[in-house]
Protein backbone atom coordinates (compact mmCIF):
# COMPACT_ATOMS: atom_id res chain seq x y z
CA UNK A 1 81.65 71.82 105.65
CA UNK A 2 81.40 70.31 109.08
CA UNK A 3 83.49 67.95 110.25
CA UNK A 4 83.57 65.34 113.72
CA UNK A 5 85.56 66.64 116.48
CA UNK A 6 89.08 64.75 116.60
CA UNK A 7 90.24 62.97 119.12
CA UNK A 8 92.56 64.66 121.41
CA UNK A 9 95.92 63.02 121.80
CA UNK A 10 97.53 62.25 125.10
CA UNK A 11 100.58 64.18 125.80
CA UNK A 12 103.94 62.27 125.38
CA UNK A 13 106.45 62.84 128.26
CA UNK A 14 108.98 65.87 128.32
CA UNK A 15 112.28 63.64 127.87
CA UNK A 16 110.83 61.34 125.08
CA UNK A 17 109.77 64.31 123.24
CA UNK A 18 113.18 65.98 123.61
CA UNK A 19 114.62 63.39 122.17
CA UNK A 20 112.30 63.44 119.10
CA UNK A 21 113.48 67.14 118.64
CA UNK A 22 116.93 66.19 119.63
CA UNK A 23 117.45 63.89 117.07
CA UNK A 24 114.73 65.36 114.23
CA UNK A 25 116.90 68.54 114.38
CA UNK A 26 120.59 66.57 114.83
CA UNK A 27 119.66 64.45 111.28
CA UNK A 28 118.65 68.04 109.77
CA UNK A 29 121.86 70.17 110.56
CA UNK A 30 124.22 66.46 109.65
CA UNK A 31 122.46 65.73 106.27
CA UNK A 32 122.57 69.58 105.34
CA UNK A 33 126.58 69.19 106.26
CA UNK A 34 127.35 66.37 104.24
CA UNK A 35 125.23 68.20 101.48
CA UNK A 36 127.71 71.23 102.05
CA UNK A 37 130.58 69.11 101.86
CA UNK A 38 130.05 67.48 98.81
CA UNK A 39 129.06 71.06 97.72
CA UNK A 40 132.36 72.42 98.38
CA UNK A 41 134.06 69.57 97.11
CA UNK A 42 132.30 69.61 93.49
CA UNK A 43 132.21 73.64 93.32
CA UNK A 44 134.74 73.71 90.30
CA UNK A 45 132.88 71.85 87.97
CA UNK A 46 129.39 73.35 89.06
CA UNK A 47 130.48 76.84 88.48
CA UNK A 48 131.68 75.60 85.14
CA UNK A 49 128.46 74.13 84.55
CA UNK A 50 126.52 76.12 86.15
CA UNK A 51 128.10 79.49 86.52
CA UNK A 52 127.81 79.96 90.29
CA UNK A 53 127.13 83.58 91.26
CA UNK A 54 129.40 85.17 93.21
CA UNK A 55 128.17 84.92 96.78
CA UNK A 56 127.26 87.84 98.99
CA UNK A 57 129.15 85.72 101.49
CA UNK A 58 133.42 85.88 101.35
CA UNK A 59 134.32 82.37 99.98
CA UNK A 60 131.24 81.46 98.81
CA UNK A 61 129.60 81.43 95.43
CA UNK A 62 125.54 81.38 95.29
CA UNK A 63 123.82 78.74 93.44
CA UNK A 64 121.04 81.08 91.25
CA UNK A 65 119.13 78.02 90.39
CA UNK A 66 116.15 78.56 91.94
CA UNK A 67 113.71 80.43 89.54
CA UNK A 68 110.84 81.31 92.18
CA UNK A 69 113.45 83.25 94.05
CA UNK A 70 115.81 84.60 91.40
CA UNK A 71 112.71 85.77 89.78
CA UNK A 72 110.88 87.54 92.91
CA UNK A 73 114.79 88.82 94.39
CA UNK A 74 115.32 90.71 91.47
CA UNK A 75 111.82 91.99 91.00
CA UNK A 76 112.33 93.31 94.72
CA UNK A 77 114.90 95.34 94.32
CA UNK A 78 113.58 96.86 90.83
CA UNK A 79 110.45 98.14 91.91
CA UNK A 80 108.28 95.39 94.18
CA UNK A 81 109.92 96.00 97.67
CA UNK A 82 109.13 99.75 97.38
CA UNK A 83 105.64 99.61 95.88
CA UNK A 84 104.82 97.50 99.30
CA UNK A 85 106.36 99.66 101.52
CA UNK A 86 105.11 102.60 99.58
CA UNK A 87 101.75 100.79 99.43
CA UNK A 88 102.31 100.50 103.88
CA UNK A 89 102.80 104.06 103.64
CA UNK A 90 99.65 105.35 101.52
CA UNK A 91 97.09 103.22 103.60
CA UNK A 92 98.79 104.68 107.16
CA UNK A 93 97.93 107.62 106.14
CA UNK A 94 94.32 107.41 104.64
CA UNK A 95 93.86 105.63 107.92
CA UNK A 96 94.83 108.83 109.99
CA UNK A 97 93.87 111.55 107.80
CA UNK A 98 90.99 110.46 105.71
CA UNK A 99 89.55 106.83 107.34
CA UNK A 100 86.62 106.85 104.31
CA UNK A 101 89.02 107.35 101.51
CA UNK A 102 90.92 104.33 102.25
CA UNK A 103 89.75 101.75 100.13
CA UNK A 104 89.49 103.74 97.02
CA UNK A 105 93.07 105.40 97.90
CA UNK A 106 94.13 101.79 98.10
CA UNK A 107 93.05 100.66 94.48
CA UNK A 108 93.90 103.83 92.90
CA UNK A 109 97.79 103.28 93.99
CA UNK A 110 97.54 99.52 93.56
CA UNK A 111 95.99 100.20 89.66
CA UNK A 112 99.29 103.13 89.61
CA UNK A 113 101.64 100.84 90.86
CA UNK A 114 100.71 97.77 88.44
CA UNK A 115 101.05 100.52 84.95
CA UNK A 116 104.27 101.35 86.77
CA UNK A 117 105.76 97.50 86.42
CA UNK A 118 103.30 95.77 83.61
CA UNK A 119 103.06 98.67 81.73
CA UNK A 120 99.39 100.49 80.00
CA UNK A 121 99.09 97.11 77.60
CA UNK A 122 99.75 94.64 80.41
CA UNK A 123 96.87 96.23 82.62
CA UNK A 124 95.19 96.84 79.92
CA UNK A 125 94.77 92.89 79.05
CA UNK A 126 93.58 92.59 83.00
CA UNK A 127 91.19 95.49 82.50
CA UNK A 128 89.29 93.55 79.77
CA UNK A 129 89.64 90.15 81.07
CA UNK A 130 88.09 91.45 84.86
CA UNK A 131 84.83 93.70 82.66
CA UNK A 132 84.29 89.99 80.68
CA UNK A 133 84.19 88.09 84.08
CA UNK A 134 82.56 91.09 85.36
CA UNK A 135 79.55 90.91 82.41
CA UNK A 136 79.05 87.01 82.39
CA UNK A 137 78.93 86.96 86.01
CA UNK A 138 75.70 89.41 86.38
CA UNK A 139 74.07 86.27 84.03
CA UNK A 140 74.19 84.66 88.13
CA UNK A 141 74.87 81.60 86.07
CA UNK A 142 77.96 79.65 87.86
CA UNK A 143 78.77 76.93 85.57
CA UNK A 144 78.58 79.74 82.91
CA UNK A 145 81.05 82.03 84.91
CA UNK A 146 83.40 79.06 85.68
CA UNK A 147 83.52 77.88 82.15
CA UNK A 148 84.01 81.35 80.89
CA UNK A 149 86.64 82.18 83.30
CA UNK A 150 88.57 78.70 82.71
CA UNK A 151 88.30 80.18 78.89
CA UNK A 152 90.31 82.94 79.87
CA UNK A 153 93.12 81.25 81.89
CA UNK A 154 93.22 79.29 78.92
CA UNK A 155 94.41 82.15 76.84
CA UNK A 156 97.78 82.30 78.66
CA UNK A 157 98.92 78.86 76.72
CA UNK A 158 98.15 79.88 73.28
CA UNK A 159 101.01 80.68 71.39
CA UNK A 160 100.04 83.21 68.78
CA UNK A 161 98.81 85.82 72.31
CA UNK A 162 101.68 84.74 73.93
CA UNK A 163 103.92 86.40 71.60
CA UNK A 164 102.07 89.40 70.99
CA UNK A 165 102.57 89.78 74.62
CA UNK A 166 105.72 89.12 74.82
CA UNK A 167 106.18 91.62 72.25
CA UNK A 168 105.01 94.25 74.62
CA UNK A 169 107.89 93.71 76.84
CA UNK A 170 112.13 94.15 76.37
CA UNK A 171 113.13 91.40 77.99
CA UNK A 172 111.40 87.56 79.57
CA UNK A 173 111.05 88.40 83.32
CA UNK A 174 108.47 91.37 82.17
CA UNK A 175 106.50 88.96 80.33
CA UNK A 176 106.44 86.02 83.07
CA UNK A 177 105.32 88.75 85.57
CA UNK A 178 102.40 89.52 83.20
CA UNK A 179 101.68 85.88 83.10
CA UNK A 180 101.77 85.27 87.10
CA UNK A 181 99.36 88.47 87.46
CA UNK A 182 96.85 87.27 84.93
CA UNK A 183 97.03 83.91 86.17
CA UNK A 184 96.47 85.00 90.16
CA UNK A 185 93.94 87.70 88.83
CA UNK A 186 92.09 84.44 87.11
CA UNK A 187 91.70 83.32 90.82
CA UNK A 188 90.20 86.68 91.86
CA UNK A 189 87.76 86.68 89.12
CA UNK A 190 86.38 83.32 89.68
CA UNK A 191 85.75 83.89 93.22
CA UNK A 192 83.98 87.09 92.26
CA UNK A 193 81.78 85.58 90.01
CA UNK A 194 80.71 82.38 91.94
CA UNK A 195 80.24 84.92 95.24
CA UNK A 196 78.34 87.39 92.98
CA UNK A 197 75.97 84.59 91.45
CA UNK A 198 75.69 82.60 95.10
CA UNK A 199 74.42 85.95 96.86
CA UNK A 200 74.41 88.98 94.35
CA UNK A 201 73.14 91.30 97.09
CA UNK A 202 75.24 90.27 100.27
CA UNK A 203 76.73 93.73 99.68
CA UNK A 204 74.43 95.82 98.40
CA UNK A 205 74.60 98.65 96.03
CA UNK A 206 74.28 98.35 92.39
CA UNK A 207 76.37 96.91 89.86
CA UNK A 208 79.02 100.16 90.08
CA UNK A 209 79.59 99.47 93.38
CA UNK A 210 79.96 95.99 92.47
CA UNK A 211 82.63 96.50 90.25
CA UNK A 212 84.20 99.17 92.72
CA UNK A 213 84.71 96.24 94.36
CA UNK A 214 85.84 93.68 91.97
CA UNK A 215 88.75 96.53 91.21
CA UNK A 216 89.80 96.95 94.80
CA UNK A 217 89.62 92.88 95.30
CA UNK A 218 91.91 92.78 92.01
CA UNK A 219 94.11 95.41 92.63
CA UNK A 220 94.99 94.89 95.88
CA UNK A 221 98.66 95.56 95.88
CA UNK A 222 100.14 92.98 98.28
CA UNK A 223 98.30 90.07 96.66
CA UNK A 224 98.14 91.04 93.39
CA UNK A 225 101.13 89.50 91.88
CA UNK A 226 102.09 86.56 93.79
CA UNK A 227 99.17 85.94 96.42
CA UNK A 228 99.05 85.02 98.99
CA UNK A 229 95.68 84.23 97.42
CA UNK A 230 92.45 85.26 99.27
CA UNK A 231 88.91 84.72 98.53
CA UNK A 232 86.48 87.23 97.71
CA UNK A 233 84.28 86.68 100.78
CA UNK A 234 87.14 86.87 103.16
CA UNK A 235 88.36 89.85 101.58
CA UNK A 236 85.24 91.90 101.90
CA UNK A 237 85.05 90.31 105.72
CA UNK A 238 87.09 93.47 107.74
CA UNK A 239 88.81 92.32 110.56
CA UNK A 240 88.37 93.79 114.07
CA UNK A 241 91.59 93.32 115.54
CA UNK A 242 93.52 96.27 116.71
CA UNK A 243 97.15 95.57 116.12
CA UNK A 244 99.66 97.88 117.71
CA UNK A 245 101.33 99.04 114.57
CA UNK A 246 104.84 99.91 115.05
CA UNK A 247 105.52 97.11 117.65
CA UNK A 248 104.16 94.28 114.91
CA UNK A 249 105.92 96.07 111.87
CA UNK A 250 109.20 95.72 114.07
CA UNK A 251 108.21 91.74 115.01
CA UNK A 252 107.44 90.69 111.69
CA UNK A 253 109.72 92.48 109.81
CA UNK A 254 112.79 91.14 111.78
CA UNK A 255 111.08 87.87 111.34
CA UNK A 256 110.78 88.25 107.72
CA UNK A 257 114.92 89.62 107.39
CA UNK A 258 115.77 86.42 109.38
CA UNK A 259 113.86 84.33 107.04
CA UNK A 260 115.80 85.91 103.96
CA UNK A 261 118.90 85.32 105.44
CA UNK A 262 117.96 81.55 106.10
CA UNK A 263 116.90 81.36 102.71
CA UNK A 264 120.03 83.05 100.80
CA UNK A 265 122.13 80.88 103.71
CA UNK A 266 120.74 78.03 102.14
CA UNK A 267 121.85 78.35 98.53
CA UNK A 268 125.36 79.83 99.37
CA UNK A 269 126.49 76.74 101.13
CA UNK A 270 124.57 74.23 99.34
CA UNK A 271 124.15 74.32 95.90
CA UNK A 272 121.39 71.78 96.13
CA UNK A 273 118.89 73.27 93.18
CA UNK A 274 122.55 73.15 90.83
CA UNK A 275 123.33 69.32 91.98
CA UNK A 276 119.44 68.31 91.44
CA UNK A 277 119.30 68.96 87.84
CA UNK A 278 122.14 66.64 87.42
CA UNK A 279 121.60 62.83 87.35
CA UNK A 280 125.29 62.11 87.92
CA UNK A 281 125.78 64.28 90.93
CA UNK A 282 122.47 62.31 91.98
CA UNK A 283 124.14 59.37 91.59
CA UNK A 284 127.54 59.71 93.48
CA UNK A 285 125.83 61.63 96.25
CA UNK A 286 126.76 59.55 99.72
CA UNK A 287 123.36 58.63 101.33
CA UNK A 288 123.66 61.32 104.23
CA UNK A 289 123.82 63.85 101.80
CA UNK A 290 121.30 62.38 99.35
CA UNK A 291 119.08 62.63 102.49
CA UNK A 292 120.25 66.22 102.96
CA UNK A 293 120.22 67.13 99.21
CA UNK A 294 115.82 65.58 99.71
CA UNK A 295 115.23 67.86 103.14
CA UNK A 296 117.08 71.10 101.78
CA UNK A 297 114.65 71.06 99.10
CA UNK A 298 111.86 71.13 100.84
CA UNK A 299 113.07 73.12 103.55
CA UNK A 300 114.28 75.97 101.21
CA UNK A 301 110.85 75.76 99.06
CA UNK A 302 109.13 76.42 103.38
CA UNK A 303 111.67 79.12 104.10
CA UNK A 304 111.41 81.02 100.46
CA UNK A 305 107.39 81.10 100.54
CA UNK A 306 107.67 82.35 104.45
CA UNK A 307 109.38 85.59 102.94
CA UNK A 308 107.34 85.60 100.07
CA UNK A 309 103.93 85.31 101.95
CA UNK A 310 105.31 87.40 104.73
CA UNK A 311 105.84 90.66 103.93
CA UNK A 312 102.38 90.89 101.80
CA UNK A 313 100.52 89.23 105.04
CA UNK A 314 101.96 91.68 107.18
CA UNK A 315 100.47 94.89 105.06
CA UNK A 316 97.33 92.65 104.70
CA UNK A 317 96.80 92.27 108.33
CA UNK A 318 97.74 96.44 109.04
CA UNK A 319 95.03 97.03 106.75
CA UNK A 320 92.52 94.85 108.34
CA UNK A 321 92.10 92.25 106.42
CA UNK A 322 92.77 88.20 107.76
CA UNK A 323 95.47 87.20 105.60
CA UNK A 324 95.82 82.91 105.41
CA UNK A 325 98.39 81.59 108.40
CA UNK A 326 101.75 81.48 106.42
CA UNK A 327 103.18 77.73 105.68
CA UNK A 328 104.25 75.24 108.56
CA UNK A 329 107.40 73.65 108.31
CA UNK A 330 107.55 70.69 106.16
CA UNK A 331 109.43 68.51 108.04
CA UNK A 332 107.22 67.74 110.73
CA UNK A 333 103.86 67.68 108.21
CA UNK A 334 102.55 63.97 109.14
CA UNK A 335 99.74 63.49 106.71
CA UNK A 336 99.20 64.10 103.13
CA UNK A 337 96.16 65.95 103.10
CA UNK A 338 97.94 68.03 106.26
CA UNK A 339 100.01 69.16 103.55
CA UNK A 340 97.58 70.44 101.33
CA UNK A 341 95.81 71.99 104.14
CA UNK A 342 98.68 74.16 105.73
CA UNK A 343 101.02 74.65 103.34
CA UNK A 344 99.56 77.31 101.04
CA UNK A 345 95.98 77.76 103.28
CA UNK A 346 94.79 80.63 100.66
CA UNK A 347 94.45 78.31 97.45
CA UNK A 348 93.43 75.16 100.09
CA UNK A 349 90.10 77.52 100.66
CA UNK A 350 89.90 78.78 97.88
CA UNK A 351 89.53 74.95 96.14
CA UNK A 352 87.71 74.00 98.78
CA UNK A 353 84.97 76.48 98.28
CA UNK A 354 84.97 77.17 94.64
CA UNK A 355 85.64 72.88 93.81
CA UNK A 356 85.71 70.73 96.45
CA UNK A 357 82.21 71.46 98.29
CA UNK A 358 79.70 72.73 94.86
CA UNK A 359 80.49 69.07 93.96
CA UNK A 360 79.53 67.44 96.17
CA UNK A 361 82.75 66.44 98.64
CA UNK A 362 82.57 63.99 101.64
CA UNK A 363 78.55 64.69 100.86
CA UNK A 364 77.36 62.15 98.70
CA UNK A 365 79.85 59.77 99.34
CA UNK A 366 83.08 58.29 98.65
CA UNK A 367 82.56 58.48 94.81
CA UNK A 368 81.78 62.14 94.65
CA UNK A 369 84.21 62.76 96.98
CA UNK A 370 86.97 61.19 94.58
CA UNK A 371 86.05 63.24 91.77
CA UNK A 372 86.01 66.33 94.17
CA UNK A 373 89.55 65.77 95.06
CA UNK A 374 91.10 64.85 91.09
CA UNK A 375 89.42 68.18 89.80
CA UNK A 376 90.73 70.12 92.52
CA UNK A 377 94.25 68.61 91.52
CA UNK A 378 92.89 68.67 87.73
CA UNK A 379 92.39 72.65 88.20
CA UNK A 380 96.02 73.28 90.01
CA UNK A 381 97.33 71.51 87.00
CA UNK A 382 95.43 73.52 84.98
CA UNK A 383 96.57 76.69 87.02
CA UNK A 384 100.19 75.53 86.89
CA UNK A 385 100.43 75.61 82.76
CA UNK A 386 99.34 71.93 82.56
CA UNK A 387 102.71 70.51 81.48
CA UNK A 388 103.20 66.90 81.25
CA UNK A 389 105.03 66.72 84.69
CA UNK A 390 102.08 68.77 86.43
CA UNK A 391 99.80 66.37 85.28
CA UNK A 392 102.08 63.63 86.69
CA UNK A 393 102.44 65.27 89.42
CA UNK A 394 98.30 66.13 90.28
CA UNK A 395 97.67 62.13 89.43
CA UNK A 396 100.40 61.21 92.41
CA UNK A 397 99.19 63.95 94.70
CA UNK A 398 95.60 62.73 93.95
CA UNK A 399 96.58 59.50 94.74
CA UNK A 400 98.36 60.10 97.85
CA UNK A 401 95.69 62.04 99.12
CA UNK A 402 93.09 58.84 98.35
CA UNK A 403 95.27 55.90 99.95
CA UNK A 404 95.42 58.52 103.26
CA UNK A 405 91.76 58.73 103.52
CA UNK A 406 91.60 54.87 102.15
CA UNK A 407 93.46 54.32 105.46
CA UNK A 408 91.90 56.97 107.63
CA UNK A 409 88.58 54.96 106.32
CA UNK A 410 89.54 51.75 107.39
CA UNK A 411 90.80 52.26 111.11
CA UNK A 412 87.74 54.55 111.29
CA UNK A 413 85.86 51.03 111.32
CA UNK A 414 84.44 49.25 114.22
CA UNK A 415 86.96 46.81 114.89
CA UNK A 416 90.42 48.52 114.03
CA UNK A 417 88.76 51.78 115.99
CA UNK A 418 88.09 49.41 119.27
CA UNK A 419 92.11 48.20 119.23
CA UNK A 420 93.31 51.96 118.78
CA UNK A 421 90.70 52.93 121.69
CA UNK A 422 92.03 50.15 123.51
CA UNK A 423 95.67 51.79 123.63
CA UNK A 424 94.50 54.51 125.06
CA UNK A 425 97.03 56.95 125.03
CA UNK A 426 99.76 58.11 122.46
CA UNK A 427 102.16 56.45 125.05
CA UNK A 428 100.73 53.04 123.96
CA UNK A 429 100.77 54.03 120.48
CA UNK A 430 104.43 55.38 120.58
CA UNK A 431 105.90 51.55 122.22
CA UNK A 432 103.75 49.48 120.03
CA UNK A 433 105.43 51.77 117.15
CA UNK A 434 108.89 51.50 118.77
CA UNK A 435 108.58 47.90 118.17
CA UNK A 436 107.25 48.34 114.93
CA UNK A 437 110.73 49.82 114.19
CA UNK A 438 112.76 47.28 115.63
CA UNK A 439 111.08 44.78 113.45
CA UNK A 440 111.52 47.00 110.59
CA UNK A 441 115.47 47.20 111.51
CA UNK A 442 115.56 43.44 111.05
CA UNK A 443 113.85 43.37 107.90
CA UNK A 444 116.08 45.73 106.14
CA UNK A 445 119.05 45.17 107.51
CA UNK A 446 120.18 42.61 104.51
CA UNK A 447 119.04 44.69 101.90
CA UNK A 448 120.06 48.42 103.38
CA UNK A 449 121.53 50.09 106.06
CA UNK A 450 119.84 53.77 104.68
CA UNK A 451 115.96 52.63 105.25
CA UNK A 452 116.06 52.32 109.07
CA UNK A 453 117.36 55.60 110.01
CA UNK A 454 115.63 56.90 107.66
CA UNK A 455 112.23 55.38 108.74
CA UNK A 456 113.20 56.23 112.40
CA UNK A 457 114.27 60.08 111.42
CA UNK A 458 110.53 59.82 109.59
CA UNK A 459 109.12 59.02 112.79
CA UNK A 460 110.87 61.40 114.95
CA UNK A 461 109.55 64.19 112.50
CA UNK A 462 106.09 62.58 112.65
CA UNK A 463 106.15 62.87 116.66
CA UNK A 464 107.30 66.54 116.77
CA UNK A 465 104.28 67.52 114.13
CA UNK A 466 101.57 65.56 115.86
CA UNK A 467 102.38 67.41 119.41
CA UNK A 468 102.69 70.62 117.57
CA UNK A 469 99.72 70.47 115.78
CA UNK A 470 97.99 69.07 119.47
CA UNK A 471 98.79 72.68 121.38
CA UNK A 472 96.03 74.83 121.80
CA UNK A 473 96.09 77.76 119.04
């Protein structure tokens, strides 16, 4: 998908920008301390309602509220943190020893290490689910294979298999990690089967070496529960880069133990996931730390999926393969689609590719384009379970996403284009919105003294992201 070469922006001056960062950062680190206050000042009655865990700081308790980390943290120390590193260790030394047995090392010990956690039933259910995808998908028929493959996700949400899985397990977190493998596995199998009926012989061999393949794609150990998620193409694409192994193992793990400690900082001296399921704490939160309770949110959701995505993207990239970039930081994420695009970059390609472009996209116009982008969202629902509050949420992303290119439309048109040319620079751009601001003061200034900071702290965020995302890769 081709797209026009964007405009470069002109660089703002050193001091203005320093005060962007200056203050983007200063509103961070005071919202998160009025958060922290009011934290410490309402811990009695949230360990009583929420039984606080005892914190692995002195003097603080933990707020465990957080079911995407809970879940993965205690999965960790169980068995996932050593399967990876064990996982590190078994493709070191295929590399050295025996270069041609790598691959087939690899899938062996990732197939090994998945019996070990979901058990011979559990891998069993992938087994037959990747030979059904595997049969329909030698039909070369993609609307078939996608229909047949949307059958299977499908089977997660029926009750009567549910509990027969279930069943197969002693206690809940065995069954949900049964349920994220299938449902990331789902992923694997569609991209299979839409690569395999788009070019069937961009690989060669025969249909065993076909499904060699399909088992090492699936079975990849450092995706294969959580993601980060990777397309079929890009997985059999080898990377040529020569990383210096223990020098990068040292970088990125450090980075990855910093990011941990960020994250379980987080939750030990604000118990924001705790206060957010209650309306009344809502309610009698002071502004500042309303604003802080909002940005530790989404901050803690950035810094939880850079330790997530991080360790599996390191072992990805010592074995050669181009893992997606990990998230960018929320906070300074101007645009909606930008979002989208950087947060989670695996599934963004992945719907882009297997959605957004067979149908049509930006092709055929702004209709097709629309119904590009709501079954993209439609499938993530889909994906997600398809609970009423996905589907709420898909139909607000999907608008978002169509009022930002509703706006990117219209100042892409003659005359609104000729007044932004005629500012010239960023400079121009950054006054006119200075004054913007100012006006903006004055408007809300009888009805709140919250939206004008606020809007300005927006902006200041805004700045920082647009001259980060303007540096040269």
């Amino acid at each position: 998908m081709t797209s026009k070469p964007k405009a470069k922006l002109a660089p703002l001056p050193r001091t203005e920008l320093l005060v962007y960062w200056v203050l983007s950062f200063g509103s961070h680190l005071y919202s998160f301390y009025q958060l922290h206050r009011f934290s410490k000042e309402h811990e009695a009655p949230l360990v009583r309602e929420f039984q606080l865990e005892k914190g692995l700081l002195k003097g603080f308790k933990r707020d465990p509220l957080d079911f995407e980390w809970s879940f993965w943290t205690d999965w960790a120390k169980k068995s996932l943190l050593w399967t990876l590193i064990g996982h590190g260790v078994v493709s070191r030394l295929t590399s050295i020893f025996y270069p041609k047995l790598r691959v087939p090392a690899l899938t062996i010990y990732g197939l090994l290490a998945a019996c070990s956690v979901l058990g011979i039933k559990g891998v069993s259910l992938l087994l037959v689910h990747l030979s059904l995808s595997f049969s329909v998908a030698q039909l070369r028929k993609p609307a078939l294979s996608w229909a047949f493959n949307l059958l299977l996700l499908s089977t997660l949400h029926i009750q009567p298999l549910q509990d027969i899985q279930r069943s197969w397990y002693k206690t809940e977190e065995e069954y949900y990690l049964l349920l994220f493998s299938v449902a990331v596995c789902g992923l694997r199998f569609i991209s299979f089967s839409l690569e395999h009926c788009w070019s069937p012989l961009s690989h060669g061999g025969g249909d065993v070496v076909q499904l060699s393949w399909l088992f090492s794609y699936t079975f990849y150990h450092p995706f294969f529960y959580n993601g980060p998620i990777i397309t079929y193409k890009d997985y059999m694409e080898q990377s040529d880069r020569d990383e210096s192994a223990l020098s990068y193992v040292v970088l990125r793990s450090g980075r990855i133990i910093l990011w941990w400690c960020i994250a379980e900082y987080m939750i030990h001296v604000m118990y924001m996931h705790c206060i957010q399921t209650n309306e009344t704490y809502i309610e009698i939160l002071p502004p500042w730390a309303l604003g802080g309770l909002a940005l530790a949110l989404v901050q803690f959701f950035y810094v939880k999926y850079l330790v997530l995505f991080g360790l599996p993207s390191m072992l990805a990239t010592l074995d050669k393969l181009v893992p997606p970039e990990l998230p960018r930081c929320v906070s300074i994420m101007y645009s909606f689609t930008g979002m989208w695009r950087h947060f989670d970059e695996g599934l963004y390609r992945w719907l882009i590719r297997y959605i957004y472009v067979p149908l049509g996209g930006s092709r055929h116009g702004p209709l097709f384009k629309m119904l590009s982008t709501g079954l993209a969202f439609g499938f993530v629902c889909l994906w997600h379970g398809g609970h009423d509050y996905l589907q709420y949420w898909a139909m607000m992303n999907w608008a978002g996403v169509l009022v930002e290119n509703g706006v990117k439309a219209l100042f892409a048109s003659s005359f609104i284009h000729s007044v932004v040319v005629s500012l010239k620079s960023r400079q121009a751009f950054t006054s006119h919105s200075v004054t913007t601001f100012v006006l903006l003061w004055g408007f809300f200034a009888g009805w709140s003294t919250i939206a004008p900071p606020m809007l300005a702290f927006l902006y200041c965020f805004a700045q920082v992201g647009l001259d980060r995302t303007s540096l040269p890769p």
